[in-house]
Protein backbone atom coordinates (compact mmCIF):
# COMPACT_ATOMS: atom_id res chain seq x y z
CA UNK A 1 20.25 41.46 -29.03
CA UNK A 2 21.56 37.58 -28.71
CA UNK A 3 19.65 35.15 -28.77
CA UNK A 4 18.41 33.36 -25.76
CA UNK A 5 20.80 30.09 -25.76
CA UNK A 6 19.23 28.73 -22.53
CA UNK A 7 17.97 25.07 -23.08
CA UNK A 8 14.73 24.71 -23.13
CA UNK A 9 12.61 23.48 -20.08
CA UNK A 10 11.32 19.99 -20.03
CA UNK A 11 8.10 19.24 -19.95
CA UNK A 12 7.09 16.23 -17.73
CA UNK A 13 5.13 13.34 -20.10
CA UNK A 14 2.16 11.19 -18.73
CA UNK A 15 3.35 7.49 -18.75
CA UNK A 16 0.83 4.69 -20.69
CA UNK A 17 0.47 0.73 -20.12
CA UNK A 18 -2.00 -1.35 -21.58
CA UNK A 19 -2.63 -4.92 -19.79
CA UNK A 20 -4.08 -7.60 -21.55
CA UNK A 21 -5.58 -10.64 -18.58
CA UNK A 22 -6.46 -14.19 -20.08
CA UNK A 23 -7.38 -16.77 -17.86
CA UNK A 24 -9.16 -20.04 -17.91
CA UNK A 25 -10.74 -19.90 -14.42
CA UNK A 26 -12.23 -16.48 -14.90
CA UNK A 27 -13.46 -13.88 -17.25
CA UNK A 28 -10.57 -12.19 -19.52
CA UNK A 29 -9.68 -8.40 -19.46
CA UNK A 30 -8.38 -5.50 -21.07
CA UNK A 31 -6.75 -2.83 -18.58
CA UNK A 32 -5.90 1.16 -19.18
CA UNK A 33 -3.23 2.72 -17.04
CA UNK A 34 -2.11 6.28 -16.68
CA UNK A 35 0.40 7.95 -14.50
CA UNK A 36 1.98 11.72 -14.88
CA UNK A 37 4.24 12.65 -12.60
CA UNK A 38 5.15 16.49 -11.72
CA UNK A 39 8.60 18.05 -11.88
CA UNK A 40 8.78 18.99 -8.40
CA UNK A 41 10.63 15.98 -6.55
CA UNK A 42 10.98 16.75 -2.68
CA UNK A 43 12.70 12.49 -2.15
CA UNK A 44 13.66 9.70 -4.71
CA UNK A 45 10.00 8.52 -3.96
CA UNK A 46 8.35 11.90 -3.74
CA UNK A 47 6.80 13.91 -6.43
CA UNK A 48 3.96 15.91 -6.93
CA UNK A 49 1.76 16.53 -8.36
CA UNK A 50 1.09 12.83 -9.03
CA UNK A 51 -2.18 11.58 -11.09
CA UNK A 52 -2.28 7.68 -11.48
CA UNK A 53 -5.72 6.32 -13.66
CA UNK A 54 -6.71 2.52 -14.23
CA UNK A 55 -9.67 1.40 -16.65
CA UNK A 56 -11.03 -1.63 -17.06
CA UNK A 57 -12.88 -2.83 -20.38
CA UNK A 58 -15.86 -2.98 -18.17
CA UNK A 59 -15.23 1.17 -17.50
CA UNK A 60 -14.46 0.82 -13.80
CA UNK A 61 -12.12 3.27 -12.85
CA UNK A 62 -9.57 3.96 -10.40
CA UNK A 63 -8.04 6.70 -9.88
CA UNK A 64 -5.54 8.93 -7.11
CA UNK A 65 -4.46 12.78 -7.47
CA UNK A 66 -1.64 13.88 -5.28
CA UNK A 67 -0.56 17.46 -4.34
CA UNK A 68 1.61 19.33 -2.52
CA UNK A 69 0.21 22.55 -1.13
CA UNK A 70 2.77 23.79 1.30
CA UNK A 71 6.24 22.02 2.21
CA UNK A 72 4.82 20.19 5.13
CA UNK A 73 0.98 19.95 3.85
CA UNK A 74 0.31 16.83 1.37
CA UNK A 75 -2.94 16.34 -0.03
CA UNK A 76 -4.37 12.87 -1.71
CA UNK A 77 -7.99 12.35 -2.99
CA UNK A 78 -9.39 9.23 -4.49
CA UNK A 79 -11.87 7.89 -6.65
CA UNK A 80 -13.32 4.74 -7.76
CA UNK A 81 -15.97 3.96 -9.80
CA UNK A 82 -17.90 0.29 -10.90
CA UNK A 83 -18.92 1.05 -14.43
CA UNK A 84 -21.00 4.24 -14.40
CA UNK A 85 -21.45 3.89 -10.90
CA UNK A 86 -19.30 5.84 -8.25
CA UNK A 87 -18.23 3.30 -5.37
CA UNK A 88 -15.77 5.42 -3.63
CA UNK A 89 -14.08 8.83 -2.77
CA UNK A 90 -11.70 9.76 -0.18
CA UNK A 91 -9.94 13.02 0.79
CA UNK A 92 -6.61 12.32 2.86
CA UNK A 93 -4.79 15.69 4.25
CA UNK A 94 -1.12 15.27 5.67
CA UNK A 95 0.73 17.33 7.63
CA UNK A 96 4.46 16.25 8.25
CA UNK A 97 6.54 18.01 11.59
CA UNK A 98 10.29 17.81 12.49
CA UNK A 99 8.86 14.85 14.90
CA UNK A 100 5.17 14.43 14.47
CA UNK A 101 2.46 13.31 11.61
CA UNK A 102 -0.72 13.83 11.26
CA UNK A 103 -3.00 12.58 8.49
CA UNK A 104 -7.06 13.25 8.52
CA UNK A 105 -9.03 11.70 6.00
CA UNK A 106 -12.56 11.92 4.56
CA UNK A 107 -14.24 9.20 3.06
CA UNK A 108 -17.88 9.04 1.20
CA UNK A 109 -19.27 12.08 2.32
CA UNK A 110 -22.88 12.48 1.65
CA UNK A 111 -24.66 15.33 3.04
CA UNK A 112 -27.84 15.04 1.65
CA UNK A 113 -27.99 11.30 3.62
CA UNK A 114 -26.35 12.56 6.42
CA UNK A 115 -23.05 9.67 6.11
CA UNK A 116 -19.82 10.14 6.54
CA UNK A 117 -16.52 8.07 7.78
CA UNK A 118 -13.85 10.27 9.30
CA UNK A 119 -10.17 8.87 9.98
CA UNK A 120 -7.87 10.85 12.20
CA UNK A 121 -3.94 9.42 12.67
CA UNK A 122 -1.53 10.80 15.14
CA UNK A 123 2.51 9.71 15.47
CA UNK A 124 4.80 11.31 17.74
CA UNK A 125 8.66 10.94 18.01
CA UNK A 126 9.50 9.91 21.74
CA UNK A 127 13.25 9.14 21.01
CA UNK A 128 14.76 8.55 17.80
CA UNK A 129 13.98 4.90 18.08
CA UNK A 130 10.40 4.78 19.78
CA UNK A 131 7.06 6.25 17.89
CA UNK A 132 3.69 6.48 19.82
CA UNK A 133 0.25 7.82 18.75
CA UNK A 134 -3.58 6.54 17.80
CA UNK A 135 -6.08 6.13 15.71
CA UNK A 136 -9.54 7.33 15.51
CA UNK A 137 -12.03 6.30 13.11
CA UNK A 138 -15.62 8.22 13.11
CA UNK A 139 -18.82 6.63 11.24
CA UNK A 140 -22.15 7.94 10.86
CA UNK A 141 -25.26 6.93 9.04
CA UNK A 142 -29.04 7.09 9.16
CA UNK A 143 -29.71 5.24 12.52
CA UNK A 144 -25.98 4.32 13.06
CA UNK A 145 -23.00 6.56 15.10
CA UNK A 146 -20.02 5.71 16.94
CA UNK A 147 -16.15 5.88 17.04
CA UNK A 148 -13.35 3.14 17.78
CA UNK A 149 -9.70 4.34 19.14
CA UNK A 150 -6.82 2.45 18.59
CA UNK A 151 -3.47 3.09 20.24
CA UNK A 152 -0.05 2.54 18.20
CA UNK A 153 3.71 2.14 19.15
CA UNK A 154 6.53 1.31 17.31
CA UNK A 155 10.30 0.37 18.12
CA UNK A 156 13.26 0.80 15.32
CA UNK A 157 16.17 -0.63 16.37
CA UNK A 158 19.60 -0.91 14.14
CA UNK A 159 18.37 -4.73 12.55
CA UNK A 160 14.82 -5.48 13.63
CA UNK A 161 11.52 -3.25 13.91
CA UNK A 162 8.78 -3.93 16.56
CA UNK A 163 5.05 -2.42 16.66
CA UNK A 164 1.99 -3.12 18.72
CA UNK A 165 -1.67 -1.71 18.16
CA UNK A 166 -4.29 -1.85 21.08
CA UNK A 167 -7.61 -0.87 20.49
CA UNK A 168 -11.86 -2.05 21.07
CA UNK A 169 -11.39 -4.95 18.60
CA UNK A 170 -8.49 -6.53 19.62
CA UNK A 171 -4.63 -6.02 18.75
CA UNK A 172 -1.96 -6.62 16.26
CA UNK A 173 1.71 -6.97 16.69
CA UNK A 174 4.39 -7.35 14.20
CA UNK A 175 8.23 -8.14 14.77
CA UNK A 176 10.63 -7.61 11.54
CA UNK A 177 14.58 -8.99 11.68
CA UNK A 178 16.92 -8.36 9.32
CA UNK A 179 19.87 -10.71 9.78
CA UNK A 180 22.14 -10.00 7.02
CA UNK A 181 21.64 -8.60 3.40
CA UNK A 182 20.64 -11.85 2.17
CA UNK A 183 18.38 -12.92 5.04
CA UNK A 184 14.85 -11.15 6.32
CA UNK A 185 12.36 -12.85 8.63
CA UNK A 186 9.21 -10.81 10.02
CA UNK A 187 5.97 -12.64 12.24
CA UNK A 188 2.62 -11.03 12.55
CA UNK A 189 0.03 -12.14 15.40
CA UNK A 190 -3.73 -10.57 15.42
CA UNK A 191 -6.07 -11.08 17.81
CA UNK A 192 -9.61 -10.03 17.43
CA UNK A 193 -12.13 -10.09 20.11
CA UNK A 194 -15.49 -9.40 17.91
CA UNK A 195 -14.63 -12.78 15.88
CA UNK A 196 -12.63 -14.16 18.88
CA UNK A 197 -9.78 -16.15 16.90
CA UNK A 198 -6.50 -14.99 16.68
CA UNK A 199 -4.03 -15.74 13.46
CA UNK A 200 -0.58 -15.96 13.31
CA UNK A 201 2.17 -15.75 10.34
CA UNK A 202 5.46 -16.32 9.78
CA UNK A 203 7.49 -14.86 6.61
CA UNK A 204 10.74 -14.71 5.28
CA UNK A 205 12.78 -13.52 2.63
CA UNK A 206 15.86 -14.84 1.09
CA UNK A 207 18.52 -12.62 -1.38
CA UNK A 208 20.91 -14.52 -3.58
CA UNK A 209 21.98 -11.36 -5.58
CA UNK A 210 25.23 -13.17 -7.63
CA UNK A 211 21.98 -15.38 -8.68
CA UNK A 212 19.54 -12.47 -9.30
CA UNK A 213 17.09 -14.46 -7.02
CA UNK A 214 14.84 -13.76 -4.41
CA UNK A 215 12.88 -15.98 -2.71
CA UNK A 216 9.74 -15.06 -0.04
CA UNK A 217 8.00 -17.72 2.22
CA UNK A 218 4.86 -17.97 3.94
CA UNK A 219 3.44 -19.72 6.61
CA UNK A 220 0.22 -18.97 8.94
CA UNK A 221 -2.16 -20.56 11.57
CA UNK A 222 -4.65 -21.09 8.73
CA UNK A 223 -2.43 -23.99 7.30
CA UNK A 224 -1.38 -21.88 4.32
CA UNK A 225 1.88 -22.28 2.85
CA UNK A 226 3.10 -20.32 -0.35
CA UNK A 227 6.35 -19.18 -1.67
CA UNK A 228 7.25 -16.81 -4.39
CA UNK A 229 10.36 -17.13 -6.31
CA UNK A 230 11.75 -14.14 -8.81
CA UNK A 231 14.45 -14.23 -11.14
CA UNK A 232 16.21 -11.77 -13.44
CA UNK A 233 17.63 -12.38 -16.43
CA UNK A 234 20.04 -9.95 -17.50
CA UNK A 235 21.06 -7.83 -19.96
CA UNK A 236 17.58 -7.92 -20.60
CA UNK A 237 14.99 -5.83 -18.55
CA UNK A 238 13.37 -9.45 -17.93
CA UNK A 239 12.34 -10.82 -14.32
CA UNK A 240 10.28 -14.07 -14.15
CA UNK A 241 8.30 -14.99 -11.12
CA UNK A 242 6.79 -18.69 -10.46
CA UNK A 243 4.21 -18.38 -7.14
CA UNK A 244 2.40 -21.52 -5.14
CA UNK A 245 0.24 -21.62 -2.50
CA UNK A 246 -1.57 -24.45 -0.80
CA UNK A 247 -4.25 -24.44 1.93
CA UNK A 248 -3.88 -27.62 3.57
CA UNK A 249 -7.33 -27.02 5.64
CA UNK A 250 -9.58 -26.06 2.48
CA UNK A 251 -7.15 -28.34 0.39
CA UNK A 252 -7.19 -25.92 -2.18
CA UNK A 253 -3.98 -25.28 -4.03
CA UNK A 254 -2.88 -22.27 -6.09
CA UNK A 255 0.21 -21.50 -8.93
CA UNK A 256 0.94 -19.43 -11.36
CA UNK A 257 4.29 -17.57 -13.29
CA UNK A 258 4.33 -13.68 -14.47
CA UNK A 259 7.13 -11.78 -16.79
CA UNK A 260 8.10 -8.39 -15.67
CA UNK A 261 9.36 -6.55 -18.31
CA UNK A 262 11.02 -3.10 -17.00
């Protein structure tokens, strides 16, 4: 009998970072990252099963498991801990329709104390450029119930995106332009009753590709101002970023620079 000259199947391999953080305004760190990635891709983006791990040298951990059980079912759970501590975890289940999503998640169940916050999400396809749909979120504690619904829409035209969300504590709309492939401009209002202010920002976003630069802006009601400038250096896997931001109300004013390598 011949041997089998098939080649032989690839194993996927988890991926491994280390970060060292020194600063001079705050306390220095050591982080541990993880990530494995499954074989089965469904989209460029998509891949499951997907495990992602962060340590600190402190041994806070976070950490997010994604799965696929059927072709239109995603699952996602998550956990974070502070030192030996558990903080967090969250069960998220997806389900994905020709036109409609729906996503229910689970976070810090405790049946013994009788707590529990439920999130239910709803989107439905109208047209093939307007989404509508809501948002419930569910809370319940010793001495404490209730429920807030929030109502969603968004608009996709061919160069800018529109959404608006209506709900008990106030609402939030967004409007996002693309002009051309080197310009992008987007503005955000809130307003929220409980704290009754309302905020506004302006951003934009400017692409000099034969430069390898790229350039994001800032601007809000809060008298902040920041931009963040990125540069690549070619051949090597190199990008340098230099960041400012300035609060002219608090007077406070904030830079910094970071190499990407990769």
């Amino acid at each position: 009998r011949p041997p089998c000259l098939c080649p032989p199947t690839e194993v996927p391999a988890p991926q491994v970072t280390h970060t060292i953080h020194m600063s001079m305004l705050g306390p220095s760190g050591y982080r541990f990252n993880a990530t494995f990635v499954g074989d089965r891709q469904l989209s460029p983006t998509e891949a499951f099963p997907t495990l992602v791990g962060d340590m600190d040298s402190a041994g806070s951990l976070n950490a997010q498991v994604l799965h696929l059980i059927a072709e239109r079912i995603r699952t996602k759970a998550v956990f974070q801990t502070h030192q030996a501590k558990f903080v967090t975890w969250q069960f998220d289940g997806e389900y994905r329709g020709d036109d409609c999503t729906a996503t229910l998640t689970l976070g810090n169940p405790d049946l013994l104390g009788g707590s529990v916050i439920l999130v239910a999400h709803f989107l439905q396809s109208i047209t093939p450029r307007l989404v509508l749909g809501g948002e419930m979120v569910y809370h319940r504690r010793p001495g404490e119930e209730g429920a807030i619904l929030t109502l969603a829409g968004k608009y996709t035209a061919q160069k800018w995106v529109a959404t608006l969300n209506v709900g008990y504590g106030g609402a939030h709309a967004s409007y996002y332009h693309r002009a051309n492939e080197q310009i992008q401009v987007g503005v955000e209002l809130e307003a929220n009753t409980r704290l009754q202010e309302t905020t506004f920002a302006f951003g934009y976003q400017l692409n000099l590709p034969q430069a390898n630069v790229v350039f994001r802006g800032l601007v809000d009601s809060n008298w902040s101002v920041g931009g963040v400038l990125e540069k690549k250096l070619p051949p090597l896997p190199v990008t340098l970023a230099l960041g400012a931001f300035l609060n002219h109300w608090k007077n406070r004013f904030h830079c910094g620079f970071s190499v990407i390598v990769g």
